[in-house]
Protein backbone atom coordinates (compact mmCIF):
# COMPACT_ATOMS: atom_id res chain seq x y z
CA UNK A 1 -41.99 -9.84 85.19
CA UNK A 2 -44.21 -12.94 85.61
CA UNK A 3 -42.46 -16.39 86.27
CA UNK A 4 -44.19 -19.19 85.26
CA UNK A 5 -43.71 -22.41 87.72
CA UNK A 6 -43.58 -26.21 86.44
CA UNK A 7 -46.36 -26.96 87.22
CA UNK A 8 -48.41 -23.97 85.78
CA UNK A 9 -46.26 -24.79 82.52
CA UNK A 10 -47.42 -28.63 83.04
CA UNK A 11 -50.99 -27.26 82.89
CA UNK A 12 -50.51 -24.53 79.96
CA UNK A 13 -48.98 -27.63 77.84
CA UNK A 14 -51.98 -29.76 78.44
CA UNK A 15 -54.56 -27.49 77.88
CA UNK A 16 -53.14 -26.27 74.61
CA UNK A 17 -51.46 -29.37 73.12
CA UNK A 18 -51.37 -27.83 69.42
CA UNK A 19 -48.97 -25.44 70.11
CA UNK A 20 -46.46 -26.85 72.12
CA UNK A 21 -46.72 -30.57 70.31
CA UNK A 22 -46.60 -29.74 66.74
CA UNK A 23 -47.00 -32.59 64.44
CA UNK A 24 -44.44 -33.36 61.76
CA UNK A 25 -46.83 -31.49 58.67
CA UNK A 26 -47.45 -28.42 61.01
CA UNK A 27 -44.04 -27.89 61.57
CA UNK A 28 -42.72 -28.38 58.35
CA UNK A 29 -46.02 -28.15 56.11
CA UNK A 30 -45.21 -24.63 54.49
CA UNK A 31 -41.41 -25.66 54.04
CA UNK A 32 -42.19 -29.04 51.59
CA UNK A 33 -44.96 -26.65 49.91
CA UNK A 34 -42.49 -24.21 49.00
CA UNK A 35 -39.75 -27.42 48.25
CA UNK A 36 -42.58 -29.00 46.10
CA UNK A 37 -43.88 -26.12 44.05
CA UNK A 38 -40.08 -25.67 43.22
CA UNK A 39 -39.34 -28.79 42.08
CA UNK A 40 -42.67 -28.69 39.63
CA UNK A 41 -41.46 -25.77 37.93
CA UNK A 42 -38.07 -27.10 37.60
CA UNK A 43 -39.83 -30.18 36.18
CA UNK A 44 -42.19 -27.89 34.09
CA UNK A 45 -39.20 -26.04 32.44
CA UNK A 46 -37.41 -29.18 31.50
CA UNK A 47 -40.68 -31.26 30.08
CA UNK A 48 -41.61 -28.32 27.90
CA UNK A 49 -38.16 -27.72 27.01
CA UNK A 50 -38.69 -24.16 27.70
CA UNK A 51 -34.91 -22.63 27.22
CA UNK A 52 -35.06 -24.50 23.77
CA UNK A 53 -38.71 -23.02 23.00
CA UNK A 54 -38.10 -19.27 24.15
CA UNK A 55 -34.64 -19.64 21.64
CA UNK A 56 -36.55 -20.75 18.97
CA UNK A 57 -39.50 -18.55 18.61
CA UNK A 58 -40.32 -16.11 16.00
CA UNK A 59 -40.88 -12.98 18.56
CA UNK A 60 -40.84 -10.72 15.78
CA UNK A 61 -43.87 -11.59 14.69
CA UNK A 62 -45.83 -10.68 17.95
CA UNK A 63 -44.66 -7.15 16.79
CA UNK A 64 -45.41 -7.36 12.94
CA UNK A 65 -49.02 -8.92 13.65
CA UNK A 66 -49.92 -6.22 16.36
CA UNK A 67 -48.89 -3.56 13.48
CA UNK A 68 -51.95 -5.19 11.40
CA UNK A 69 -54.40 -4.90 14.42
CA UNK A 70 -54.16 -1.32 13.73
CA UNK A 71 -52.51 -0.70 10.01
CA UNK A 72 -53.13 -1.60 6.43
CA UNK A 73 -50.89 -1.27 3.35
CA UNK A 74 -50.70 -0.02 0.54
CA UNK A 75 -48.36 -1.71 -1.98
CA UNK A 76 -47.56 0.35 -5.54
CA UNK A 77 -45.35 -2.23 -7.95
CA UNK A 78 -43.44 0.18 -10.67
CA UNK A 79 -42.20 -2.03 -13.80
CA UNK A 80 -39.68 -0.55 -15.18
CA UNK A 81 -40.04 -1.01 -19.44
CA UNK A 82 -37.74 -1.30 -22.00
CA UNK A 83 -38.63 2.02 -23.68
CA UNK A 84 -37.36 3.39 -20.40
CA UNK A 85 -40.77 4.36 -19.32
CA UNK A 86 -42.21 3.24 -15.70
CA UNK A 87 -45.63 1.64 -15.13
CA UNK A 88 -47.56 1.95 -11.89
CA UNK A 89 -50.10 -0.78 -11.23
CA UNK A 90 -51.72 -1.89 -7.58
CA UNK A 91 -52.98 -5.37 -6.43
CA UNK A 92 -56.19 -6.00 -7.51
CA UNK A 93 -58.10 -5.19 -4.00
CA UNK A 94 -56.21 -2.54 -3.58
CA UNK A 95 -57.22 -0.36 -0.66
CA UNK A 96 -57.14 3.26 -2.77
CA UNK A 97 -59.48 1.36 -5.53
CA UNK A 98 -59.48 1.09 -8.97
CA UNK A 99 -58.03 4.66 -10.35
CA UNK A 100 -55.59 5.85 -7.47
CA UNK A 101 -53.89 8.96 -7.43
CA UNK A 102 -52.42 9.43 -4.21
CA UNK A 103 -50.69 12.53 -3.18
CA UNK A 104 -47.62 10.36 -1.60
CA UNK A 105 -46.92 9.56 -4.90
CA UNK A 106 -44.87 12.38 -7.08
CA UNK A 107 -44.18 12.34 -11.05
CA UNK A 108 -41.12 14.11 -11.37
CA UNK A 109 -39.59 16.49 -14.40
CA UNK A 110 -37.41 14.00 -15.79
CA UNK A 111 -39.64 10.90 -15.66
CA UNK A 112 -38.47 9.76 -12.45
CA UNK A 113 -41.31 8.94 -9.62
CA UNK A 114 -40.88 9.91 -6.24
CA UNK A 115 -42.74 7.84 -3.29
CA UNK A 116 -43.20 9.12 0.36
CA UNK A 117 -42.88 6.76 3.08
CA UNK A 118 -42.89 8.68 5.55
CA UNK A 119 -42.62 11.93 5.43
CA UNK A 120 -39.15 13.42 3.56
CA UNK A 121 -37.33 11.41 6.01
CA UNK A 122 -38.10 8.59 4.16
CA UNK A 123 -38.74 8.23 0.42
CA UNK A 124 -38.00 6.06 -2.43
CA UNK A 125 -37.00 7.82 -6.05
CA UNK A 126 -37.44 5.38 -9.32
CA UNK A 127 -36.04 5.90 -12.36
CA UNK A 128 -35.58 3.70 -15.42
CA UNK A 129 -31.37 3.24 -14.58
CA UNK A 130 -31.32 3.53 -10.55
CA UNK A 131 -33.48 3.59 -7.14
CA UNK A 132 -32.46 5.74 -4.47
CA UNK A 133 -33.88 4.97 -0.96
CA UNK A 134 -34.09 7.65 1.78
CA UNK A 135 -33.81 6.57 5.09
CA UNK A 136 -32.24 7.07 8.80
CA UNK A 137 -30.57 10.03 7.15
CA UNK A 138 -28.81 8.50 4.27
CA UNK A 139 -29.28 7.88 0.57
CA UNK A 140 -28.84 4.97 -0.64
CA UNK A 141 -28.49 4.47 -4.57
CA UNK A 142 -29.47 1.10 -6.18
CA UNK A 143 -28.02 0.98 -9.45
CA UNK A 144 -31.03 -1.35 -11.56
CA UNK A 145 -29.26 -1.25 -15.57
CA UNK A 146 -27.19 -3.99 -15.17
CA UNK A 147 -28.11 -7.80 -14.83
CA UNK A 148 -28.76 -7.31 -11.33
CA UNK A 149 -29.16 -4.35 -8.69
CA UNK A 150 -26.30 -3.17 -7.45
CA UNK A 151 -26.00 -1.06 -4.28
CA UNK A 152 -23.30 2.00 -4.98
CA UNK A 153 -21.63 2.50 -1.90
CA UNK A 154 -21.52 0.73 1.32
CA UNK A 155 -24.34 -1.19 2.25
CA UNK A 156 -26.49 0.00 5.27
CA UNK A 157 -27.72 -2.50 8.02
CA UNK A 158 -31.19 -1.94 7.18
CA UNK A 159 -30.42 -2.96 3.61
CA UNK A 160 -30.04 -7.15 2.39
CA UNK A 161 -28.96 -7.54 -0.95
CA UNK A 162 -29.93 -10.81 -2.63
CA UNK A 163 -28.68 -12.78 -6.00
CA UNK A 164 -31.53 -10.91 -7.89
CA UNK A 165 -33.00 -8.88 -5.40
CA UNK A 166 -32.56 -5.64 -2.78
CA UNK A 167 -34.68 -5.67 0.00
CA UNK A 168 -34.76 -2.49 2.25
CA UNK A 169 -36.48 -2.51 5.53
CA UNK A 170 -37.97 0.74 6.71
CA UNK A 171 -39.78 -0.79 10.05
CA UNK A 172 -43.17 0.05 10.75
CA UNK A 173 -43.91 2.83 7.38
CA UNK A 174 -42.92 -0.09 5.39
CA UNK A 175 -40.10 -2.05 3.00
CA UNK A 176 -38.99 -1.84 -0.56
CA UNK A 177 -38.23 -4.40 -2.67
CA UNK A 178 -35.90 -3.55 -5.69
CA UNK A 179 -35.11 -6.06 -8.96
CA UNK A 180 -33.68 -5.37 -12.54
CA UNK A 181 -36.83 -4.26 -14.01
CA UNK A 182 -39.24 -3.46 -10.98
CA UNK A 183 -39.58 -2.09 -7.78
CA UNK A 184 -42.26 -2.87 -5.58
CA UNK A 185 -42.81 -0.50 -2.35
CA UNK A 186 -45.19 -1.75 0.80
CA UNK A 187 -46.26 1.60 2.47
CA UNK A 188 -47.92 1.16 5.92
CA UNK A 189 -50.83 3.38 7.55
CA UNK A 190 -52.18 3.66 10.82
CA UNK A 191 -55.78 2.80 10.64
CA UNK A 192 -58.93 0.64 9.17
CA UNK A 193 -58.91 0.91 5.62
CA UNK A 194 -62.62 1.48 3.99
CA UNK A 195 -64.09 1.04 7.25
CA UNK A 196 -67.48 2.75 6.33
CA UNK A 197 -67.54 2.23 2.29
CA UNK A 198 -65.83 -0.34 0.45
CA UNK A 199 -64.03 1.43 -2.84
CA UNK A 200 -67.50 -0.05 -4.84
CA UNK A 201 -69.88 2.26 -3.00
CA UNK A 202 -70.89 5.18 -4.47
CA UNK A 203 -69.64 7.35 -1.39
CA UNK A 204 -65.96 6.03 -1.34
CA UNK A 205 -63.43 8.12 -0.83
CA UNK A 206 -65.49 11.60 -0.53
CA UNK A 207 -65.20 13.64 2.27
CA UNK A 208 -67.40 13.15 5.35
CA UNK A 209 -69.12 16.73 5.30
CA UNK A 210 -69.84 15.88 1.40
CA UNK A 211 -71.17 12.53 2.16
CA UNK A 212 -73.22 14.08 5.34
CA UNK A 213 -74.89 16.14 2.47
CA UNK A 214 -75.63 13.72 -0.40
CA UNK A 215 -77.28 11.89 2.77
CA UNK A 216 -79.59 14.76 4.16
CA UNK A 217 -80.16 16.92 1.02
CA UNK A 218 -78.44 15.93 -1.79
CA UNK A 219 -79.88 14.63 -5.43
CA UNK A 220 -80.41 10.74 -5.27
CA UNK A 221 -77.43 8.47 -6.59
CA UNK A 222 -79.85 6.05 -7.36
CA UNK A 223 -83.45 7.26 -8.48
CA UNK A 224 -85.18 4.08 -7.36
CA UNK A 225 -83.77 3.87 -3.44
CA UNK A 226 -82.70 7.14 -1.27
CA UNK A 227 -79.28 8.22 -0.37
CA UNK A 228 -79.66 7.26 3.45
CA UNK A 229 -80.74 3.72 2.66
CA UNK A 230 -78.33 3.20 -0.21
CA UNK A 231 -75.78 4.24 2.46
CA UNK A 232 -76.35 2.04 4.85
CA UNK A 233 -76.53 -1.07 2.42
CA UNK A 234 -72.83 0.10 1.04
CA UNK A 235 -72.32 0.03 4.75
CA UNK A 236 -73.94 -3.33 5.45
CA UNK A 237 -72.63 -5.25 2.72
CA UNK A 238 -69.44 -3.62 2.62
CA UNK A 239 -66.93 -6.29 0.68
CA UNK A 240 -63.75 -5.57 2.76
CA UNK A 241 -64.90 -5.73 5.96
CA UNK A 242 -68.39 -7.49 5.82
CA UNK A 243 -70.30 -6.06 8.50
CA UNK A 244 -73.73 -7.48 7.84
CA UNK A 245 -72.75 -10.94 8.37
CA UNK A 246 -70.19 -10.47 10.81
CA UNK A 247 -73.04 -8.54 13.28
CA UNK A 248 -75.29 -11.58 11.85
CA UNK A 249 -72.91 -14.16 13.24
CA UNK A 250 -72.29 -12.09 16.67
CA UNK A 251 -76.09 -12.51 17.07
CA UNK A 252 -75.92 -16.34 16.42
CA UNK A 253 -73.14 -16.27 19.06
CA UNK A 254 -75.40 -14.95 21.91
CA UNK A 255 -78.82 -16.48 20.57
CA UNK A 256 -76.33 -19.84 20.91
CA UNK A 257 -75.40 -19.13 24.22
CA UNK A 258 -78.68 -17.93 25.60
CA UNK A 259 -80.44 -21.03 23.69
CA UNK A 260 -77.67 -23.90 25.19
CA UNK A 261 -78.22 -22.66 28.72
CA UNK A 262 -81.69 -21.97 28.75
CA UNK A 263 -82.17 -25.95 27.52
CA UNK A 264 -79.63 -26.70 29.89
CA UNK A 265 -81.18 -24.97 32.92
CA UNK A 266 -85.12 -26.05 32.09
CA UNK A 267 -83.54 -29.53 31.59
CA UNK A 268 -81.09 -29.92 34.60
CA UNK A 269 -83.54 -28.26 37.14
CA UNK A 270 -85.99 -31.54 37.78
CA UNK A 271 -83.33 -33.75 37.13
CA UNK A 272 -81.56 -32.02 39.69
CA UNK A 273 -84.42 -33.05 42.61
CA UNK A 274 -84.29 -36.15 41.62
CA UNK A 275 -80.07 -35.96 42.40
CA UNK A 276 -80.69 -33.88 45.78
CA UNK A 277 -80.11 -36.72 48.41
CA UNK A 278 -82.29 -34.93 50.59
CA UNK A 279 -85.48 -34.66 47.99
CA UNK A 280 -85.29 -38.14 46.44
CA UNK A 281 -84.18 -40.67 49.14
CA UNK A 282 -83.87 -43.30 46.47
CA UNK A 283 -79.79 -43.55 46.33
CA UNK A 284 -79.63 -45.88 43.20
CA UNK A 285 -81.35 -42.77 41.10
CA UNK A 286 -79.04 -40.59 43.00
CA UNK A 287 -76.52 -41.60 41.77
CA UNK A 288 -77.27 -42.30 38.53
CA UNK A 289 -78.00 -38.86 37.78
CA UNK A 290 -75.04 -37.60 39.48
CA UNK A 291 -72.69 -39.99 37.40
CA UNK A 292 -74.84 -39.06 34.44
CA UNK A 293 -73.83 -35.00 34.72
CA UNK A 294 -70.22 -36.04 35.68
CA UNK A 295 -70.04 -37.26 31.96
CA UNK A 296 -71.80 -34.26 30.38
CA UNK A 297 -69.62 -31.72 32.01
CA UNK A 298 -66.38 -34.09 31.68
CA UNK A 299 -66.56 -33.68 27.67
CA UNK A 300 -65.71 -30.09 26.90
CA UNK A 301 -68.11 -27.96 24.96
CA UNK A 302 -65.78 -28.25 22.09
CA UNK A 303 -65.60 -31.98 21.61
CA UNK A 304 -69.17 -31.63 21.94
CA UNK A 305 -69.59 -29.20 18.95
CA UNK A 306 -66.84 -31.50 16.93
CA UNK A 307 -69.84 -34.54 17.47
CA UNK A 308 -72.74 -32.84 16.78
CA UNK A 309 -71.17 -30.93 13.25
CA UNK A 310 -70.46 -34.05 12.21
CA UNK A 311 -74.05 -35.19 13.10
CA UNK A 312 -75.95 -31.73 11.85
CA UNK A 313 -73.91 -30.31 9.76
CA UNK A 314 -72.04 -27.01 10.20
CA UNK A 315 -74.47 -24.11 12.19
CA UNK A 316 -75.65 -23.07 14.94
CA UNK A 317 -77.81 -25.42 15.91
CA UNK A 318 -74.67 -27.64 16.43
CA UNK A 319 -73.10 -24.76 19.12
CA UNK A 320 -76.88 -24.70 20.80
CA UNK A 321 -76.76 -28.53 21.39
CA UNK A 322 -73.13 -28.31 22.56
CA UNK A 323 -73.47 -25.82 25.41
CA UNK A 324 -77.05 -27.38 26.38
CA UNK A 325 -75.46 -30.90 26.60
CA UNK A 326 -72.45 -29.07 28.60
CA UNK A 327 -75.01 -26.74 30.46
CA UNK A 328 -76.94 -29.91 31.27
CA UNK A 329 -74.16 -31.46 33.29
CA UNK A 330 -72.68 -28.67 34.97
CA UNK A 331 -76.06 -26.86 36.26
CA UNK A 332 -77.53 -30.13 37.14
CA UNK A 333 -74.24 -30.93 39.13
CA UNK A 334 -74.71 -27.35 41.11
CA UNK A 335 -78.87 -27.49 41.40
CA UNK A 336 -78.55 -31.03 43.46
CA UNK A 337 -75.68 -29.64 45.47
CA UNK A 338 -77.10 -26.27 46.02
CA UNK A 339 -80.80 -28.41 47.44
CA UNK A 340 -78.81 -30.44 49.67
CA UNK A 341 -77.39 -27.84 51.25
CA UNK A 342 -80.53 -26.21 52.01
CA UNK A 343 -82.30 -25.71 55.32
CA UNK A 344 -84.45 -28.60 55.97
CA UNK A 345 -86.59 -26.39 58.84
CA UNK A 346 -89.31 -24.48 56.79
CA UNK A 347 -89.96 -27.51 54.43
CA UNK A 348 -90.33 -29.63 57.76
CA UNK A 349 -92.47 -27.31 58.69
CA UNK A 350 -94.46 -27.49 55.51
CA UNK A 351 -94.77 -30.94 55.43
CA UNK A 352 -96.19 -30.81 58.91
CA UNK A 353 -99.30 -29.41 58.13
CA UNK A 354 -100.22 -32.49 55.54
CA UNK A 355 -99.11 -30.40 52.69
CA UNK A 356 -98.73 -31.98 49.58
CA UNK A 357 -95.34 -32.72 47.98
CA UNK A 358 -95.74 -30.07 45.25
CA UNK A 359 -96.76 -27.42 47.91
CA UNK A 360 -93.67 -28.31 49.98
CA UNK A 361 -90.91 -27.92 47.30
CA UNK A 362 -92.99 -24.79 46.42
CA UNK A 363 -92.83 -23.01 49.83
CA UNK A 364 -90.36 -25.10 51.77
CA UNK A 365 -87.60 -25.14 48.85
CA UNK A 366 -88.55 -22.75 45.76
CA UNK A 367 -87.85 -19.40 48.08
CA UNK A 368 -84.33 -20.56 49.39
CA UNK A 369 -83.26 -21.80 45.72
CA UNK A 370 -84.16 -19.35 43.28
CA UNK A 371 -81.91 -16.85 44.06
CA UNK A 372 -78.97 -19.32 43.82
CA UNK A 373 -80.04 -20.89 40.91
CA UNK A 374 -80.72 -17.90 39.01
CA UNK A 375 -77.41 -16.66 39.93
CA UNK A 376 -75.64 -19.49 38.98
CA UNK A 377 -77.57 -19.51 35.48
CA UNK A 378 -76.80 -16.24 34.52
CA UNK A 379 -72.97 -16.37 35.55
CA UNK A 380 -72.72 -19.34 33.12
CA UNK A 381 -75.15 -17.44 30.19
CA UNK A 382 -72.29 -14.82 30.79
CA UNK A 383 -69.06 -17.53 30.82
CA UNK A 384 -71.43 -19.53 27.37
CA UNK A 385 -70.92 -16.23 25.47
CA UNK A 386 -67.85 -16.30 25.59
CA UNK A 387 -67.45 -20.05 24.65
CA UNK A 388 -69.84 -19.96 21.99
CA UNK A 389 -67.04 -17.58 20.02
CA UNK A 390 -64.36 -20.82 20.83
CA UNK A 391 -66.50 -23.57 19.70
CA UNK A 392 -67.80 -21.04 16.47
CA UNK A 393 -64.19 -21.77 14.76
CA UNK A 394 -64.89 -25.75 14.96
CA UNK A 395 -67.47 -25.60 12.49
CA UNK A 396 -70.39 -24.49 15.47
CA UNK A 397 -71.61 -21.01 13.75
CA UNK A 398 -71.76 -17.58 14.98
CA UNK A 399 -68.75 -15.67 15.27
CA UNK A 400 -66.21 -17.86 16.16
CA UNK A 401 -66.08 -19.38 12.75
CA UNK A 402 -65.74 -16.03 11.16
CA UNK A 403 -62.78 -15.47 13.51
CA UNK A 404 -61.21 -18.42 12.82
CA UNK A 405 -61.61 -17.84 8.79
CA UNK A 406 -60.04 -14.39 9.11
CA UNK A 407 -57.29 -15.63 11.48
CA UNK A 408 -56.46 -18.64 8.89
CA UNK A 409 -55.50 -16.25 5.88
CA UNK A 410 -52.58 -14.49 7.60
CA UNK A 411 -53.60 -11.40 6.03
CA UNK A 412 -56.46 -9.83 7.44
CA UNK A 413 -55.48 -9.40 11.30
CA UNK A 414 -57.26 -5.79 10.97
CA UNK A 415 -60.39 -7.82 10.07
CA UNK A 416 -59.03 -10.23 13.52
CA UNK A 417 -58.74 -6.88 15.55
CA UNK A 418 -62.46 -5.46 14.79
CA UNK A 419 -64.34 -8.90 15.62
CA UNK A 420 -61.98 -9.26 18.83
CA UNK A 421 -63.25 -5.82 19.73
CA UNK A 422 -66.80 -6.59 18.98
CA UNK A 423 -66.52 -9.74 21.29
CA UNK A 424 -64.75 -7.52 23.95
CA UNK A 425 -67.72 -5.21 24.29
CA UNK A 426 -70.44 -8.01 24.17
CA UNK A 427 -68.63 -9.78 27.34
CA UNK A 428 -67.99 -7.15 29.26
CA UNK A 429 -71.81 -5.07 28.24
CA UNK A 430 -73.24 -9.16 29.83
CA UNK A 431 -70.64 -9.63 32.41
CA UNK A 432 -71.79 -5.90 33.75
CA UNK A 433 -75.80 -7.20 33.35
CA UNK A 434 -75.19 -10.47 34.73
CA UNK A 435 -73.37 -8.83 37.53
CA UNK A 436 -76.01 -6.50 38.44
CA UNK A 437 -78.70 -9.20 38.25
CA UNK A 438 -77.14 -11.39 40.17
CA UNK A 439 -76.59 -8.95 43.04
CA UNK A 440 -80.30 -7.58 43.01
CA UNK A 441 -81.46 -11.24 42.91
CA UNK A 442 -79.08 -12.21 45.84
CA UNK A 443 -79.73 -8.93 47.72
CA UNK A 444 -76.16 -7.43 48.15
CA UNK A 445 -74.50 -4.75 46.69
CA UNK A 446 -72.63 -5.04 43.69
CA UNK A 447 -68.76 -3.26 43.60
């Protein structure tokens, strides 16, 4: 075992101050960190009232609107008539079309009409004096002759009877909802309803292998156009789900973004020398610029698109001329930072041979730049896609607006689900691009 004298401790203490004089921060530094972050969040949960707000929110909706990412429904309304007999009729737009039969729906002997929820585990029965409902492995009869329903028996949990109404809730396959003189059942599917055709094409609702057939050899539907192009217009233009423009808009959504930030790069790249410290010794201009893409980049891309739709009109062009204003600021801000951090050496060099100014910044600056710049351009081409589809539901075009009106009926969140999808793939099929681009440009290997 080593013993270490006075003096030799003396001499270890003075050489290496830092760790046997701590300062007040080093010693205690982490500790108020962890003290501070601690008291923010207590701060944060009682400014945004967060007990109250978790109490008061509606989570059952998160569940009910996931369901309609990946379901539609079907909802038959049965009026009961005062001959006893019961009519069947369907909304409008009703995803079977105009003349359904389906084969979840039963006409029985003695002029009841049975319904299938799902499965025989749970079914609804209508006739003219009662409606039984089938579910969680009771029957349930709801007596409808008198002046109001009337459950027989006791009532289930799953069952809420009303004044004038019985409303039975079968979870995900659906609900009933039963009145004196009609019953009207919401049956749920798993699914996209009339993806391909809409129920006005002439292909709806015929089976693939036929519809494969009419395509490659069958007799034309239409004498004047072919069976493969009249397909793909009923696919095109189909009314439910409007792929033609919604594809159109995606396209104005990366023509937008590609557009802002191309005007933004060709636009902040001289204005960015003319920042660089380093390539413009003039500190008045300097600064000028620098304080002028400070302001650009402060305003967000959205209150951008907010000014210029009021100035041009809903479109496009107003998304364009938000992300090049943004584009502007934030590219110029990282060209001048990026050239005065560059190596001063080879453009020394360069400028020692009497070259002129042009001829330095070409071979002296261009070579250490590019790769940086380029890089940095393409990351935010990548990051612009994705905020065209934001500032779109403003009024800005592409996408985003076409989003927002689909979100803003509360109705179609299958319609919600597809163009989420479609934005998915774009972002990640130019994230993967502008990932691979900017490695081969930069010369490392991409993970």
């Amino acid at each position: 075992m080593t013993v270490i004298d006075a003096n030799r401790m003396h001499e270890i203490e003075t050489r290496y101050p830092e760790y046997f004089h701590r300062s007040f921060r080093q010693r205690f530094g982490g500790l108020m960190i962890l003290i501070a972050t601690l008291l923010y969040s207590l701060y944060a949960v009682w400014f945004f009232d967060l007990p109250k707000l978790f109490a008061e929110a509606h989570w059952e909706r998160v569940g009910i609107y996931l369901s309609q990412w990946v379901s539609y429904d079907v909802q038959p309304e049965f009026r009961i008539e005062g001959d006893g007999s019961i009519d069947i009729r369907y909304p409008r737009f009703s995803p079977l079309g105009d003349n359904p039969h389906p084969d979840w729906l039963v006409n029985n002997p003695d002029g009841s009409i049975t319904v299938s929820i799902s499965g025989t585990s749970r079914s609804v029965t209508v006739s003219k004096s009662e409606t039984i409902v089938t579910a969680h492995g009771v029957s349930v009869p709801v007596e409808v002759s008198s002046g109001a329903p009337k459950v027989i028996g006791p009532v289930p949990g799953w069952m809420t009877v009303y004044d004038d109404n019985v409303l039975a809730d079968l979870g995900f396959a659906g609900n009933v909802s039963i009145s004196v003189d009609r019953v009207k059942i919401r049956k749920r599917f798993i699914g996209w309803a009339n993806f391909i055709f809409d129920t006005q094409s002439s292909f709806f609702d015929k089976p693939v292998g036929e519809v494969v057939s009419l395509i490659v050899s069958g007799p034309r539907i239409k004498p004047d156009q072919s069976n493969l192009s009249l397909a793909f217009d009923d696919i095109w233009n189909n009314s439910e789900w409007q792929h033609g423009d919604v594809w159109t808009k995606l396209f104005q959504t990366i023509v937008m973004a590609f557009l802002g930030t191309l005007l933004g790069a060709l636009t902040a790249f001289p204005l960015a020398f003319l920042a660089a410290r380093n390539i413009t010794p003039n500190r008045l201009l300097n600064q000028i610029l620098k304080r002028f893409f400070d302001f650009l980049r402060s305003v967000d891309m959205l209150i951008w698109a907010l000014f210029l739709t009021r100035a041009f009109g809903p479109g496009p062009l107003a998304g364009s001329g938000a992300i090049f204003l943004t584009e502007t600021g934030t590219l110029g801000k990282l060209y001048s930072e990026g050239l005065e951090n560059i190596d001063n050496k080879p453009r020394e060099g360069i400028k020692s041979t009497g070259a002129q100014t042009v001829l330095v910044h070409r071979y002296g600056i261009m070579p250490q730049i590019v790769p940086v710049f380029v890089s940095q351009t393409l990351y935010q081409w990548e990051s612009n896609v994705r905020g065209a589809t934001i500032i779109g539901a403003v009024g800005a075009g592409g996408i985003g607006l076409k989003l927002w009106e689909a979100m803003r009926t509360n109705a179609n969140w299958e319609n919600v689900a597809y163009m989420v999808i479609l934005i998915l793939i774009v972002v990640f099929i130019f994230d993967t691009a502008s990932n691979a681009l900017r490695h081969r440009l930069m010369g490392t290997k991409a993970h």
